[in-house]
C-alpha atoms as a PDB file:
ATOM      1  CA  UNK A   1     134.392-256.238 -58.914  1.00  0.00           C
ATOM      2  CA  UNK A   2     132.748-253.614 -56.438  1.00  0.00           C
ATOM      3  CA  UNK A   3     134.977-252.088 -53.786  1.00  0.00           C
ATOM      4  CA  UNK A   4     133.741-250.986 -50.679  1.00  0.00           C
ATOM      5  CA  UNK A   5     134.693-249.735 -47.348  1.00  0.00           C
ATOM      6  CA  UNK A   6     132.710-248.385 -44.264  1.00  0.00           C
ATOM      7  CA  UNK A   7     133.361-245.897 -40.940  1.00  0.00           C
ATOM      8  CA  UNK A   8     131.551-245.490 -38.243  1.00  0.00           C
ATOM      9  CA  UNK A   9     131.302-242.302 -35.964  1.00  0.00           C
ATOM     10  CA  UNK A  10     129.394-241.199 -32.671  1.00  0.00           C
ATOM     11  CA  UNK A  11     126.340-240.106 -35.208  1.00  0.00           C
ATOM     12  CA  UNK A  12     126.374-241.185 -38.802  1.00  0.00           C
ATOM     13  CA  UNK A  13     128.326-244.191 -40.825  1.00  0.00           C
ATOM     14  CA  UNK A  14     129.516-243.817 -43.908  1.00  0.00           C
ATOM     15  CA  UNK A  15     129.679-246.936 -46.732  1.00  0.00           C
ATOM     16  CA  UNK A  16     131.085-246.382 -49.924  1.00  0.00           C
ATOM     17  CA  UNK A  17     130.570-249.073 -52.794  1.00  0.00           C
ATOM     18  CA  UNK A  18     132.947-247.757 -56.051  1.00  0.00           C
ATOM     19  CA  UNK A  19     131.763-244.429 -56.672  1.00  0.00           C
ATOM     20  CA  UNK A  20     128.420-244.529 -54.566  1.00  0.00           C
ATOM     21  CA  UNK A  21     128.873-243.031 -51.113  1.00  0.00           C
ATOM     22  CA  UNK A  22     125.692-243.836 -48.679  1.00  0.00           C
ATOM     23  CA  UNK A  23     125.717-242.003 -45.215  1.00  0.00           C
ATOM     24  CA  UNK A  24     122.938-243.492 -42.658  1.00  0.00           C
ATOM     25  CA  UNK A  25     122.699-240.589 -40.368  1.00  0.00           C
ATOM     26  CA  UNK A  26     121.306-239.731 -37.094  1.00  0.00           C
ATOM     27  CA  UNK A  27     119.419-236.607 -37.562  1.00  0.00           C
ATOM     28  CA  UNK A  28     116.999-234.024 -38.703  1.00  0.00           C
ATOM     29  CA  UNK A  29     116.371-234.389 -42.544  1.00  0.00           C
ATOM     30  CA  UNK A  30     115.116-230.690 -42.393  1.00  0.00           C
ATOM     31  CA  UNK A  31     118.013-230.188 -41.774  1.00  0.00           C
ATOM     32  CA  UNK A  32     120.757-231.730 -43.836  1.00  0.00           C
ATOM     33  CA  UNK A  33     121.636-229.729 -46.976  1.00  0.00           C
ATOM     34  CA  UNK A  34     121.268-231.909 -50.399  1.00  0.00           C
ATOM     35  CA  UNK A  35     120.013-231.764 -53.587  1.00  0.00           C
ATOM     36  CA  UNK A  36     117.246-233.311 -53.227  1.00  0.00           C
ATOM     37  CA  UNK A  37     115.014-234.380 -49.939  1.00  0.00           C
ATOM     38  CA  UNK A  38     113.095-237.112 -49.937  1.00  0.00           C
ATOM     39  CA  UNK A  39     109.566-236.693 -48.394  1.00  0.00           C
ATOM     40  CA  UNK A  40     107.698-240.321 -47.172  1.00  0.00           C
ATOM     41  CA  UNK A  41     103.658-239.559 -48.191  1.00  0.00           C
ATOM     42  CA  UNK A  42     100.081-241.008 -48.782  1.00  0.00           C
ATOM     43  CA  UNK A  43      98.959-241.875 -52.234  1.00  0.00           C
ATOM     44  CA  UNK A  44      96.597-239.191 -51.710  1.00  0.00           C
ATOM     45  CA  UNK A  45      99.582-236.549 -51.431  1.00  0.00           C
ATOM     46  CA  UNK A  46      97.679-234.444 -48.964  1.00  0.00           C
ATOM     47  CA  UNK A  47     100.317-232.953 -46.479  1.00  0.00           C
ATOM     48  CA  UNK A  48     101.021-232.893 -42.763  1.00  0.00           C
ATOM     49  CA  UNK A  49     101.186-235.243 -39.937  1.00  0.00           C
ATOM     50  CA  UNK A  50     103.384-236.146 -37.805  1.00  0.00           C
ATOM     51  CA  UNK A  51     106.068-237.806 -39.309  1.00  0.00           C
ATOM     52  CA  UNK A  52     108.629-237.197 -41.747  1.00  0.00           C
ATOM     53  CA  UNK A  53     105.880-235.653 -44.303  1.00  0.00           C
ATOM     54  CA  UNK A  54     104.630-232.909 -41.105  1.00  0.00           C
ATOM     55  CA  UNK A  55     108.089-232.106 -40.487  1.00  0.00           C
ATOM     56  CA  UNK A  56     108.942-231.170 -43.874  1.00  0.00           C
ATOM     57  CA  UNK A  57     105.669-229.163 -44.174  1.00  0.00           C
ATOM     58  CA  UNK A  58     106.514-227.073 -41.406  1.00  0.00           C
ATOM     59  CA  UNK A  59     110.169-226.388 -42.578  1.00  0.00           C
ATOM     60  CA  UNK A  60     109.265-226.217 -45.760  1.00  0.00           C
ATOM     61  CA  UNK A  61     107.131-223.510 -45.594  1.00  0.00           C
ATOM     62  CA  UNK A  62     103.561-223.481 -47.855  1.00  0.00           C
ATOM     63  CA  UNK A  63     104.778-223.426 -51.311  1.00  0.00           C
ATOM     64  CA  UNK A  64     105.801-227.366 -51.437  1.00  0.00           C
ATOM     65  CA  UNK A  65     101.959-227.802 -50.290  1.00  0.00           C
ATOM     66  CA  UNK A  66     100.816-225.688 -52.813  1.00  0.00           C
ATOM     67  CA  UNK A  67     102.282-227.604 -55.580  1.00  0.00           C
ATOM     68  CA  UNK A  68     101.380-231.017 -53.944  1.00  0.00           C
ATOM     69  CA  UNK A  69      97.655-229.392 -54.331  1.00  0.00           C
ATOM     70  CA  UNK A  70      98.355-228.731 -58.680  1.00  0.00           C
ATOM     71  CA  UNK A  71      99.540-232.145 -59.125  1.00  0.00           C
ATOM     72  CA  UNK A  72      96.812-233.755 -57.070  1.00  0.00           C
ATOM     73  CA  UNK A  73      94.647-231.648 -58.884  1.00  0.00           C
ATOM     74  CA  UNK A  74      96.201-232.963 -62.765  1.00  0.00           C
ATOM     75  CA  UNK A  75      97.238-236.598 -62.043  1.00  0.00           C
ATOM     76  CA  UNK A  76      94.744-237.759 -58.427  1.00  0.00           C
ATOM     77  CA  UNK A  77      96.720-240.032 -56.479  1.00  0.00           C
ATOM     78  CA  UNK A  78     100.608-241.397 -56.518  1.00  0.00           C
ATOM     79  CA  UNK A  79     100.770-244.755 -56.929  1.00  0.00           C
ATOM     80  CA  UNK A  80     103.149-246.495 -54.257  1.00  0.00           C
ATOM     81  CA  UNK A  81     106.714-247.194 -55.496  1.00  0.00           C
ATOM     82  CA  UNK A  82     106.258-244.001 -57.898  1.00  0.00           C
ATOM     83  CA  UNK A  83     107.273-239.886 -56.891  1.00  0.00           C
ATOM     84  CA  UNK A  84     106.356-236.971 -57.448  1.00  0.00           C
ATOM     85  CA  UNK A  85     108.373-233.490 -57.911  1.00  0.00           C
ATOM     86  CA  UNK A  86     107.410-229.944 -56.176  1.00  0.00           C
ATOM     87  CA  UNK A  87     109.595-227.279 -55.084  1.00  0.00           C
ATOM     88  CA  UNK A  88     111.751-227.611 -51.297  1.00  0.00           C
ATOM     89  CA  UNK A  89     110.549-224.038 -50.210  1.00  0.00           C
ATOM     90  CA  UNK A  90     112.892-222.718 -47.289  1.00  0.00           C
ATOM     91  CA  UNK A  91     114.289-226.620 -46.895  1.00  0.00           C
ATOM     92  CA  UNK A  92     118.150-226.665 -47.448  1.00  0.00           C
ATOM     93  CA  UNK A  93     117.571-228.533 -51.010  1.00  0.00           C
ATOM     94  CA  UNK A  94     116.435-227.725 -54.321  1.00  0.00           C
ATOM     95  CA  UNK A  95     113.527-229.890 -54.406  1.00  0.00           C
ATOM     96  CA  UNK A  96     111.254-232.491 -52.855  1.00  0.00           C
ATOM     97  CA  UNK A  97     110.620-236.185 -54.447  1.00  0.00           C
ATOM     98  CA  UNK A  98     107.230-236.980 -52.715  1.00  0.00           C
ATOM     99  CA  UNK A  99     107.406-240.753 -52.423  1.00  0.00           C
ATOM    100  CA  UNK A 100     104.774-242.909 -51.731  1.00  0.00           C
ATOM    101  CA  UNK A 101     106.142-246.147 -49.495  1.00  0.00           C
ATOM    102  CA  UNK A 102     103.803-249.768 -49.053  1.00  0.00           C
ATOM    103  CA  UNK A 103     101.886-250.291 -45.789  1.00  0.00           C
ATOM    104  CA  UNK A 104     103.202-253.338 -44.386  1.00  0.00           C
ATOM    105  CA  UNK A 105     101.035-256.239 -43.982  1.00  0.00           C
ATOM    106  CA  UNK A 106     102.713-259.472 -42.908  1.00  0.00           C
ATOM    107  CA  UNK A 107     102.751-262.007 -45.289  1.00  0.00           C
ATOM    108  CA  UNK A 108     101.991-260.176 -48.150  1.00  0.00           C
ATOM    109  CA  UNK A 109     103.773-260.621 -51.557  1.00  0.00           C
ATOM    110  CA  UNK A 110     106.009-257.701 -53.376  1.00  0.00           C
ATOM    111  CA  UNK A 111     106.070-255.277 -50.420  1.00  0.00           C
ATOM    112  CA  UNK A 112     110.163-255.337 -50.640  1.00  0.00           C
ATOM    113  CA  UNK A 113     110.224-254.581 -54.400  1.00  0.00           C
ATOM    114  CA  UNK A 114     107.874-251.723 -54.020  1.00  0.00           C
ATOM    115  CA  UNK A 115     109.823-250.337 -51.371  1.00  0.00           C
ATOM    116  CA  UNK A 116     112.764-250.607 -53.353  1.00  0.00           C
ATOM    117  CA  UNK A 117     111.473-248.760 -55.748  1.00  0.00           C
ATOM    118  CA  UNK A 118     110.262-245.654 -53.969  1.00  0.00           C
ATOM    119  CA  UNK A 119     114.377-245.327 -53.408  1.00  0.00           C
ATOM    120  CA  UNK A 120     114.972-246.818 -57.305  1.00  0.00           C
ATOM    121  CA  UNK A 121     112.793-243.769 -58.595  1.00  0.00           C
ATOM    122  CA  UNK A 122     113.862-241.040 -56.750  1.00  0.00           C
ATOM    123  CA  UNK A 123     117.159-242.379 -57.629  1.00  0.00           C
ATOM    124  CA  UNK A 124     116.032-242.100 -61.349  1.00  0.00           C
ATOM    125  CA  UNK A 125     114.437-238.577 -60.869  1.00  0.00           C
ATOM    126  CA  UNK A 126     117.982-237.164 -59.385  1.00  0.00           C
ATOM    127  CA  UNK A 127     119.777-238.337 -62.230  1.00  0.00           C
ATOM    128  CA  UNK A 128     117.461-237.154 -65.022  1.00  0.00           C
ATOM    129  CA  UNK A 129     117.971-233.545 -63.118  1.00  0.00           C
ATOM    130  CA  UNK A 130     121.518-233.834 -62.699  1.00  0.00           C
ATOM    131  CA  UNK A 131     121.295-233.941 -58.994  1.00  0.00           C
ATOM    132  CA  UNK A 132     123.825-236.024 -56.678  1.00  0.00           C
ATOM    133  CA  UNK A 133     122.807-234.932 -53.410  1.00  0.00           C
ATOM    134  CA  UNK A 134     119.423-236.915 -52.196  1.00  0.00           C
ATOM    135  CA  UNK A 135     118.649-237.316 -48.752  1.00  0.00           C
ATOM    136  CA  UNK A 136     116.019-240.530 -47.581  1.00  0.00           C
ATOM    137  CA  UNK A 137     113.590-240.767 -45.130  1.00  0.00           C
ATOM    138  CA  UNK A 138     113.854-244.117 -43.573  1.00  0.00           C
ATOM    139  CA  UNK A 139     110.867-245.065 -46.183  1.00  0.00           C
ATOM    140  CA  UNK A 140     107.616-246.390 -44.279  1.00  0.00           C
ATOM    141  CA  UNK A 141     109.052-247.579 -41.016  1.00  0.00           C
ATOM    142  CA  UNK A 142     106.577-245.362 -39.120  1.00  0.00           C
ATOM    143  CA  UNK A 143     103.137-245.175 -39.305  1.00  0.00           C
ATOM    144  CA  UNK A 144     103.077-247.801 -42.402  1.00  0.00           C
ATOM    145  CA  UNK A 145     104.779-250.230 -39.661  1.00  0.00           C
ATOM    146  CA  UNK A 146     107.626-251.533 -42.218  1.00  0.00           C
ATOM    147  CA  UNK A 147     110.426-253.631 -39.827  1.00  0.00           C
ATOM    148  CA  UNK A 148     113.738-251.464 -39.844  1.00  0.00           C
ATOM    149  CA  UNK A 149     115.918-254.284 -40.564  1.00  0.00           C
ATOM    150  CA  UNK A 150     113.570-255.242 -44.062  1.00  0.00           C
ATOM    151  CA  UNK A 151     113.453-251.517 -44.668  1.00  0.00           C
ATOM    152  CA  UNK A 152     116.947-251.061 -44.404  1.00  0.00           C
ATOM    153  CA  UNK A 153     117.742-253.788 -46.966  1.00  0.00           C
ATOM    154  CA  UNK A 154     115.523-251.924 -49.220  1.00  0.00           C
ATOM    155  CA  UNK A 155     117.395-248.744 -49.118  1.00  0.00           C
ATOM    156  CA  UNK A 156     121.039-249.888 -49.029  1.00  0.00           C
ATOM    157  CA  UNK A 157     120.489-253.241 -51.228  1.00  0.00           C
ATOM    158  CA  UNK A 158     118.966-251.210 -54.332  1.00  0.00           C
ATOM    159  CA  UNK A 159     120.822-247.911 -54.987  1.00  0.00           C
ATOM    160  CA  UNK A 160     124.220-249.311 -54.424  1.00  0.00           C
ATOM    161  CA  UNK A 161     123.634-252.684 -56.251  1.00  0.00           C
ATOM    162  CA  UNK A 162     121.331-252.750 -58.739  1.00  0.00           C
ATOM    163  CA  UNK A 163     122.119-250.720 -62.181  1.00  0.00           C
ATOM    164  CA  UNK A 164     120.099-247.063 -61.557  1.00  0.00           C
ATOM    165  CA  UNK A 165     121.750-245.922 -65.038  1.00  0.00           C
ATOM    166  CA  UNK A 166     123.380-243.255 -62.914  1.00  0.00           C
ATOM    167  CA  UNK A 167     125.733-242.822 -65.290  1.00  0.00           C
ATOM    168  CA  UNK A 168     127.237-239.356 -64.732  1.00  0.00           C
ATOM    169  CA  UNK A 169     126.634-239.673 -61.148  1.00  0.00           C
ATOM    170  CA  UNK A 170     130.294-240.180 -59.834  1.00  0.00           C
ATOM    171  CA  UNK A 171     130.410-238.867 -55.891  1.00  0.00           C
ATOM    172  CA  UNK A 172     126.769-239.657 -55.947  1.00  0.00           C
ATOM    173  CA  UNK A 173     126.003-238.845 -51.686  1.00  0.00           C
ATOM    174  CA  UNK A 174     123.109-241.028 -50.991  1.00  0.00           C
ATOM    175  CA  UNK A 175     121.881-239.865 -47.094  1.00  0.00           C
ATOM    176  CA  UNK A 176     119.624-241.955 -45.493  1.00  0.00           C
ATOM    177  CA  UNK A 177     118.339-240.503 -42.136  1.00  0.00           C
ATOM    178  CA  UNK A 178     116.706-241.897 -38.508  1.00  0.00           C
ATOM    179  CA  UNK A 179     115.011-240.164 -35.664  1.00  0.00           C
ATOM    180  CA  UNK A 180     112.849-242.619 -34.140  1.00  0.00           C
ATOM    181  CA  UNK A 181     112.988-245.172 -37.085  1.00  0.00           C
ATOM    182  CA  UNK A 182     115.948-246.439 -39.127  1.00  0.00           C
ATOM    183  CA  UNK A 183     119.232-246.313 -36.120  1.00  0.00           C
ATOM    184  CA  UNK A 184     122.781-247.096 -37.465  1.00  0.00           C
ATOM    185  CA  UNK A 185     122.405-250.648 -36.168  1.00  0.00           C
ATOM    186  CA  UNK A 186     119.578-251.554 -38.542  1.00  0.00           C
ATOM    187  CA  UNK A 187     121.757-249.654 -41.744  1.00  0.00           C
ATOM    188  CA  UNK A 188     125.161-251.952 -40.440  1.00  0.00           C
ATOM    189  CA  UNK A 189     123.741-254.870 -40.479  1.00  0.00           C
ATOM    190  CA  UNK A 190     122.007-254.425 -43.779  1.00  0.00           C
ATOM    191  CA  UNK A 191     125.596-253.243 -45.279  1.00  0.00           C
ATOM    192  CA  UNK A 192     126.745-256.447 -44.030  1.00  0.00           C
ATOM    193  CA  UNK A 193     123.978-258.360 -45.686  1.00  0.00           C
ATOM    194  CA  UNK A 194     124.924-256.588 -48.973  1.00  0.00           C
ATOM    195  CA  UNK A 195     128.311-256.482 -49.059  1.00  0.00           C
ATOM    196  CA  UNK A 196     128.243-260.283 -48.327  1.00  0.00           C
ATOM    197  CA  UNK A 197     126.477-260.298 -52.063  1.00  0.00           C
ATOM    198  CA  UNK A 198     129.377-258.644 -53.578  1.00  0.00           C
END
């Protein structure tokens, strides 16, 4: 059986499910050293805007751009619920998973799944690296109009549950961060939902 416990402070909560930690923090994920940042972008991979994908453009400096541009240029497009790799330039991480979230219609069929596994693959890229740092965008809850609460499922329900190999991954730090989207409310209650499951 999975053990967990929580803790809630002014800015960030913390939930830890056997030897996943997940942090839902209030903050600037250009700012939050890790491993790994997680960057929420168009199939077409072309940079800027701005959300999540401007801001880390901006930090990041050109380079991450630059290799967006090569892989565009070898593979086209990203198909959504896959990720691609490129360099995090002056970000406080070693690289960038460029993940490519669903638009939300209402109504429509395997939109949960697929955001699941935008987190499920970078989750999957980290470990085949070795990394145990990644820090999350709240995936698609901006301009691709995903409900927090849904989205927050998504995030929490998938890389703490489900079997991610993860093997060697013990103190995996999974950070998953809100501005304007995803607020600590919307990551409790989705805790609650999944540790109910346990």
């Amino acid at each position: 059986p999975m053990t967990w416990s929580f803790t809630i402070r002014y800015q960030d909560m913390e939930v830890f499910f056997g030897e996943r930690r997940l942090r839902a923090i209030k903050g600037d994920i250009t700012r939050i050293p890790a491993d790994v940042i997680v960057n929420s972008v168009t199939s077409e991979l072309t940079p800027g805007g701005e959300g999540v994908d401007g801001a880390i453009h901006r930090a990041g400096g050109p380079r991450i751009g630059a290799e967006l541009e090569k892989i565009r240029g070898t593979q086209g497009n990203c198909q959504v619920g896959e990720a691609v790799v490129t360099t995090a330039g002056d970000l406080p991480a070693k690289l960038v998973f460029h993940t490519v979230g669903p638009k939300f219609r209402d109504g429509a069929l395997g939109l949960d799944e697929l955001l699941a596994s935008c987190y499920k693959r970078c989750l999957q890229l980290a470990e085949a690296r070795g990394l145990r740092i990644i820090t999350f965008p709240s995936v698609s809850t901006g301009a691709f109009g995903y409900p927090l609460s849904e989205a927050a499922e998504a995030a929490i329900a998938n890389p703490l549950l489900e079997d991610v190999s993860m093997k060697g991954a013990k103190g995996l730090l999974i950070n998953i961060t809100g501005g304007l989207d995803m607020t600590l409310f919307e990551v409790d209650e989705a805790a609650n939902r999944v540790r109910e499951e346990v």
